[in-house]
Protein backbone atom coordinates (compact mmCIF):
# COMPACT_ATOMS: atom_id res chain seq x y z
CA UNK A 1 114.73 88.50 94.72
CA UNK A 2 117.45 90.85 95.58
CA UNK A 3 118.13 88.58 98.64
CA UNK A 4 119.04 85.88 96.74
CA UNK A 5 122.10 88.13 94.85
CA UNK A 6 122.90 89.87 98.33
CA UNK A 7 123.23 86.17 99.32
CA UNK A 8 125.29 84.56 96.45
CA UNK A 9 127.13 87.93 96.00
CA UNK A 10 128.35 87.77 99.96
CA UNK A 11 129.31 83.91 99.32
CA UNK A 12 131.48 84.59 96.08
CA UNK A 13 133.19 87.83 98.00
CA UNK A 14 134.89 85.73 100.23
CA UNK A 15 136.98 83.80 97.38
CA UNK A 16 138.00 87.45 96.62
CA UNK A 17 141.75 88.41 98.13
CA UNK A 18 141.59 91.11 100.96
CA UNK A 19 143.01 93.55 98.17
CA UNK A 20 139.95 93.27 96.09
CA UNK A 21 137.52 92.37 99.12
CA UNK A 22 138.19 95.91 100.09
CA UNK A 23 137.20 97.60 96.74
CA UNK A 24 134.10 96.13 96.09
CA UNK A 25 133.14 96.87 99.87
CA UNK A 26 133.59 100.42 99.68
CA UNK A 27 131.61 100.35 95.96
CA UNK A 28 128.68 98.69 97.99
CA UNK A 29 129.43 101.16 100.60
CA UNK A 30 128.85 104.10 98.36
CA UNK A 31 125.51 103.00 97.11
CA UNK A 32 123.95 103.89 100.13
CA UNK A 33 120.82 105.71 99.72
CA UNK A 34 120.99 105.79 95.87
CA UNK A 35 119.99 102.58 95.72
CA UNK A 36 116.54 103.18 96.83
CA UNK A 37 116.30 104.92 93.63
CA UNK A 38 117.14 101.99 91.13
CA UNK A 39 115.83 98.94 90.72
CA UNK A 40 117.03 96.64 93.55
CA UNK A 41 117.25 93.25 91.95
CA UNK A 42 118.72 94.63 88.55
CA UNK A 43 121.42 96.20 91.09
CA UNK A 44 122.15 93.21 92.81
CA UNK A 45 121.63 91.38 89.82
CA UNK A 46 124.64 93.62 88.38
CA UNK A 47 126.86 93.79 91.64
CA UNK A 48 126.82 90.04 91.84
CA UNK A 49 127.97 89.60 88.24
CA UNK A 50 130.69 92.38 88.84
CA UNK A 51 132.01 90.34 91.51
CA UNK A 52 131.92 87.32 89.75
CA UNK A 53 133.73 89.04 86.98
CA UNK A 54 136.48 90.12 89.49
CA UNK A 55 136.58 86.75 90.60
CA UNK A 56 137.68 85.14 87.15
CA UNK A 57 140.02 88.34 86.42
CA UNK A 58 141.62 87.83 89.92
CA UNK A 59 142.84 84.29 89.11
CA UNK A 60 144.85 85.94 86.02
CA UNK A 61 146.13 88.15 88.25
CA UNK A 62 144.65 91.31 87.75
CA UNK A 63 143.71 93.22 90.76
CA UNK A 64 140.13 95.25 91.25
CA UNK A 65 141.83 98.66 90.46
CA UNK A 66 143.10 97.67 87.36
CA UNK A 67 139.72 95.72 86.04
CA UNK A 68 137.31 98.49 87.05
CA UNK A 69 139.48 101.76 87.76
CA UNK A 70 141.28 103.33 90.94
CA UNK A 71 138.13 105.18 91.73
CA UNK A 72 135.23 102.74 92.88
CA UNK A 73 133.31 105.58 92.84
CA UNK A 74 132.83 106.74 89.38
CA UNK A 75 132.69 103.31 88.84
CA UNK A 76 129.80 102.91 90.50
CA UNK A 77 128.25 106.20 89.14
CA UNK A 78 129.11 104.62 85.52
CA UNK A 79 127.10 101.38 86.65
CA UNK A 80 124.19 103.14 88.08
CA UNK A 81 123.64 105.61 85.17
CA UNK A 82 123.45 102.62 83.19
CA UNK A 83 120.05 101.28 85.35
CA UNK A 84 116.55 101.93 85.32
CA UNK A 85 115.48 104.25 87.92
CA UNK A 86 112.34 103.31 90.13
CA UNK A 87 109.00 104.34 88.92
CA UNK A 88 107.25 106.82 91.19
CA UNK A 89 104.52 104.39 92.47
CA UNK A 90 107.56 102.12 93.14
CA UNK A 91 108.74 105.04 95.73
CA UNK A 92 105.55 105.24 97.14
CA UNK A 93 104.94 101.73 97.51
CA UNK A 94 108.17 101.10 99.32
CA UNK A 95 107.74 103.24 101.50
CA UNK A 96 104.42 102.25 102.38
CA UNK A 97 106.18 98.68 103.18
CA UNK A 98 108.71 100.40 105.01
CA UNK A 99 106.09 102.44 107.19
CA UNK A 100 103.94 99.40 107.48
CA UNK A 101 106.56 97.26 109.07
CA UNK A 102 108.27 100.45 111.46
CA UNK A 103 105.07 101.52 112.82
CA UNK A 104 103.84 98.10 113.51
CA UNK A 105 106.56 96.54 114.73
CA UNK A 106 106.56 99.89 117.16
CA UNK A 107 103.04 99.30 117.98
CA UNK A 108 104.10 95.56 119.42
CA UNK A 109 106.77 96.83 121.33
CA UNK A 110 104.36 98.93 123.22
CA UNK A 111 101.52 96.77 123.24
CA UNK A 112 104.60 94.55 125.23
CA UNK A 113 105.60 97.71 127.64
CA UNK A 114 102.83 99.26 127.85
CA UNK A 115 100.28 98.36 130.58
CA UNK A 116 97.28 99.80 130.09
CA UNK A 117 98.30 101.01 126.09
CA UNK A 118 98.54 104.41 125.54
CA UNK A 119 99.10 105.24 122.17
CA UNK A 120 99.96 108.47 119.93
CA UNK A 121 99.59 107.46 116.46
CA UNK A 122 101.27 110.72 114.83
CA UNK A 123 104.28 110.67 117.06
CA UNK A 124 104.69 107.22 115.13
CA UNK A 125 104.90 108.87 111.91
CA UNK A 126 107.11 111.60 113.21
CA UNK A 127 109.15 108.47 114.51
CA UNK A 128 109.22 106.85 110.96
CA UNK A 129 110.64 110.40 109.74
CA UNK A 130 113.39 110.32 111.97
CA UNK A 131 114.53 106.86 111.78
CA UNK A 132 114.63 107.44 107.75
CA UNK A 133 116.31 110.47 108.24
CA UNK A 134 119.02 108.80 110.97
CA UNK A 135 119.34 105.40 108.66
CA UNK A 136 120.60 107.71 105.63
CA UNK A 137 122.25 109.67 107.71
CA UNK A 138 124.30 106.88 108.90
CA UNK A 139 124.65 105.49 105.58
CA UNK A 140 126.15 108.13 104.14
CA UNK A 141 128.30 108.86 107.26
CA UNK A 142 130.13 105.29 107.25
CA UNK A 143 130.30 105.29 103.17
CA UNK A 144 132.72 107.87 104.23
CA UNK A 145 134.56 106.20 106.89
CA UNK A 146 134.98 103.31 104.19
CA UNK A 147 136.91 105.65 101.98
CA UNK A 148 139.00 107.08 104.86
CA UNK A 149 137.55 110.38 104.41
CA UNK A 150 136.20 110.51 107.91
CA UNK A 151 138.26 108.29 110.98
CA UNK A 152 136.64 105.59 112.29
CA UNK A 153 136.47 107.67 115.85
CA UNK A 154 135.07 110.52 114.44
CA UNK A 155 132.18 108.36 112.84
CA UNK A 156 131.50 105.80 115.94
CA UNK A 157 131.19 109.20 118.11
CA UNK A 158 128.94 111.12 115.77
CA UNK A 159 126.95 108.11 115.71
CA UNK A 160 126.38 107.33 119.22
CA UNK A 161 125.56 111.22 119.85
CA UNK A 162 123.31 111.11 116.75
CA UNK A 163 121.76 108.06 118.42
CA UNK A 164 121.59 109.87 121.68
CA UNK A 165 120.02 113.01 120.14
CA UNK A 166 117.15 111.18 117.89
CA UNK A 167 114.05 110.99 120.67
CA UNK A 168 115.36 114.02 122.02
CA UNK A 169 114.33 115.91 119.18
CA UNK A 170 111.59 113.27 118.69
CA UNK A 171 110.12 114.85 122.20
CA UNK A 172 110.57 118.31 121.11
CA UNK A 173 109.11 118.41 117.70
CA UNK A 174 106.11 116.35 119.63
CA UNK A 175 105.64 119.30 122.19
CA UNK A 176 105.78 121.75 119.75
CA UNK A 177 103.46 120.19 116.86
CA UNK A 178 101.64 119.23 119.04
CA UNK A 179 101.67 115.74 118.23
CA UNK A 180 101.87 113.98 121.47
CA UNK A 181 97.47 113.58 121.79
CA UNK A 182 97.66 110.21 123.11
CA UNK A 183 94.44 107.32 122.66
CA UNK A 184 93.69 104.78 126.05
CA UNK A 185 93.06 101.10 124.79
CA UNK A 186 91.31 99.16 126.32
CA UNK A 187 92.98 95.54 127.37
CA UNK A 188 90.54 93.75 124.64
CA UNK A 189 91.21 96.44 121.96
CA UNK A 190 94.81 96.30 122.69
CA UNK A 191 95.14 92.98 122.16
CA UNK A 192 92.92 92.77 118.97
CA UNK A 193 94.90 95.39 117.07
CA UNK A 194 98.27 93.87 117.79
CA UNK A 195 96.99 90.43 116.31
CA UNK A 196 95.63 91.95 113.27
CA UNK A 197 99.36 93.27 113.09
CA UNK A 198 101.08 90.11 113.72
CA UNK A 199 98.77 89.18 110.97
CA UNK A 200 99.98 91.49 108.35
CA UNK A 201 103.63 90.38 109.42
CA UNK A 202 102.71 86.66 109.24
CA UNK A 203 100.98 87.70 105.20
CA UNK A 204 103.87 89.66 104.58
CA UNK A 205 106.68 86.81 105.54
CA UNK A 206 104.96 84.22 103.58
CA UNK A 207 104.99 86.61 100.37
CA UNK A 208 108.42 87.69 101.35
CA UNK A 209 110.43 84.97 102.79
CA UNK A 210 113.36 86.88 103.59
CA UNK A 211 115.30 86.30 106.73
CA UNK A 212 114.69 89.84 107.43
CA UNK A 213 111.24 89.25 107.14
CA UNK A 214 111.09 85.91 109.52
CA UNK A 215 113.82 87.26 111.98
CA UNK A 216 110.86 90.76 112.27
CA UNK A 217 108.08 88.31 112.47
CA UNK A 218 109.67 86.17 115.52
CA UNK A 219 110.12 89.79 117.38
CA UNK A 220 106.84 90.32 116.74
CA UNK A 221 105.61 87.06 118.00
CA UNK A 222 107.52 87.39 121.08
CA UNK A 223 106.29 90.81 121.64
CA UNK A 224 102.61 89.99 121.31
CA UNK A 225 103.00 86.96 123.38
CA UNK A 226 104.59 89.54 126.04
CA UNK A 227 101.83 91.65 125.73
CA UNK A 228 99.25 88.86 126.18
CA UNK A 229 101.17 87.97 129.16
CA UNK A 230 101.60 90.53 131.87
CA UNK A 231 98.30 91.34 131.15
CA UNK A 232 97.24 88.28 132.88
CA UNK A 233 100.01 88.27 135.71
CA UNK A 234 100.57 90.07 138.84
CA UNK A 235 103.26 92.86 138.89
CA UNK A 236 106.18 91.85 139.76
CA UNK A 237 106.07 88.62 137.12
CA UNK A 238 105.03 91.33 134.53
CA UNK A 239 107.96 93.22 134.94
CA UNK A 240 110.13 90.04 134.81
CA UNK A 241 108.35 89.14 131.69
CA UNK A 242 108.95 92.60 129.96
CA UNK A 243 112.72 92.02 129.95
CA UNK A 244 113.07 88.33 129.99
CA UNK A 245 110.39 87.13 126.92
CA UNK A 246 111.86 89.95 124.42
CA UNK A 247 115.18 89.39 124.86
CA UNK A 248 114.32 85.83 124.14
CA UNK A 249 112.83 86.52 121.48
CA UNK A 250 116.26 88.57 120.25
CA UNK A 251 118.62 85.79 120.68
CA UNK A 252 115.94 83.77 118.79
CA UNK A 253 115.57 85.82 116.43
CA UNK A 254 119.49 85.67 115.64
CA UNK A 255 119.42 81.87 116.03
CA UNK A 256 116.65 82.12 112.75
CA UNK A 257 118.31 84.64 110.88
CA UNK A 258 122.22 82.30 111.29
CA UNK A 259 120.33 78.93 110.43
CA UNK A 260 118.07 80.20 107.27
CA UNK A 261 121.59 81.99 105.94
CA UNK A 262 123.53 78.44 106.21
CA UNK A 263 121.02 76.76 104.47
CA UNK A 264 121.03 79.09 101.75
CA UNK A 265 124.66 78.53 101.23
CA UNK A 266 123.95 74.78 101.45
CA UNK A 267 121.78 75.40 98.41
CA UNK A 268 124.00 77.32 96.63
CA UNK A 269 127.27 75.01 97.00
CA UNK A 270 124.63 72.02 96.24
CA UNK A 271 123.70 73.66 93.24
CA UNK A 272 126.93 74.79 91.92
């Protein structure tokens, strides 16, 4: 799994001097969105081993520079060009995952805030767009703030205003498509369709096992459970509830994500 590299390959940076740290972070960092077009675990398979490789050249005293070039760049173009690219139904099928997994975990949050749920099920995909469009965006933005091409400044600001401007032209390109015909649910409906998505996170975590994948499915416990909740309580404890059980659920969430990463480097250093 390419978690298990990303894992290892974050564990075996840190024996890495700053010097060399610092290369192989802005190599990651230029990845970016071309890795969605490789093979994930042959990358991280191959990042992992380049780092390991730096490691042993390191203690004879040669830096990152002069083992893989000044430019981490074209290294990294060399490295990729040497990979499989992903298939087309690969494409498709990740981003059916990815889809899956925004939209639902969208659903829950407004199955939680939402009282009664009103729901506009092509805004979500319009949603999806945008977030895809922002993450790469911001990708690509602080790939070059790692290089020094753009100042860190320059890059928090565009972000926060990019940040700012994403549901404002969410809204817009909803009014003018059209896109904001919105569907009443009933309580009982409501709460049927968020189980059946809780469901698919609950199938999908026990395929996946990724912290990413537990951390998403205790949000979307807490979220459903918040839903369930001030549907069944008066007002004023509903509102409570609507800020108290997510956030929660957030710190929770972090709690998992710290604890499954420290026993994974348990395993590793037991291993090794």
């Amino acid at each position: 799994m390419i978690e298990d590299y990303t894992e290892k390959m974050s564990a075996e940076l840190m024996h890495l001097n700053k010097d060399n740290q610092a290369y192989m972070k802005k190599m990651i960092a230029y990845i970016g969105v071309k890795s969605y077009f490789y093979d994930d675990e042959l990358l991280g398979e191959q990042l992992y081993n380049m780092v390991c490789d730096l490691k042993v050249a390191e203690r004879d005293g040669i830096g990152a520079m002069d083992y893989f070039g000044k430019d981490p760049r074209a290294m990294m173009d060399q490295v990729l060009s040497e990979l499989p690219r992903r298939r087309l139904g690969s494409y498709v099928g990740l981003f059916l995952i990815l889809g899956t997994i925004f939209v639902g975990m969208r659903f829950v949050m407004d199955f939680a805030w939402m009282l009664p749920l009103v729901i506009a099920p092509l805004t979500y995909l319009l949603d999806l767009l945008i977030f895809f469009v922002y993450s790469q965006f911001m990708m690509w933005l602080w790939s070059k703030q790692s290089y020094g091409e753009i100042k860190w400044p320059w890059a928090l600001v565009i972000s926060v205003i990019s940040l700012i401007l994403s549901p404002r032209i969410e809204r817009v390109f909803s009014d003018h498509l059209s896109l904001n015909r919105s569907i009443l649910l009933p309580d009982g409906w409501a709460i049927v369709l968020a189980f059946l998505v809780l469901l698919g996170f609950t199938i999908m975590t026990y395929r996946n096992q990724g912290r990413l994948a537990v951390s998403l499915l205790v949000m979307g416990v807490t979220f459903f459970v918040t839903g369930c909740c001030v549907r069944f309580v008066n007002p004023g404890t509903a509102n409570l509830l609507r800020w108290l059980l997510p956030l929660i659920g957030l710190v929770l969430s972090f709690i998992v994500f710290r604890l499954q990463r420290k026993g994974k480097h348990h395993d590793i250093s037991y291993l090794l």
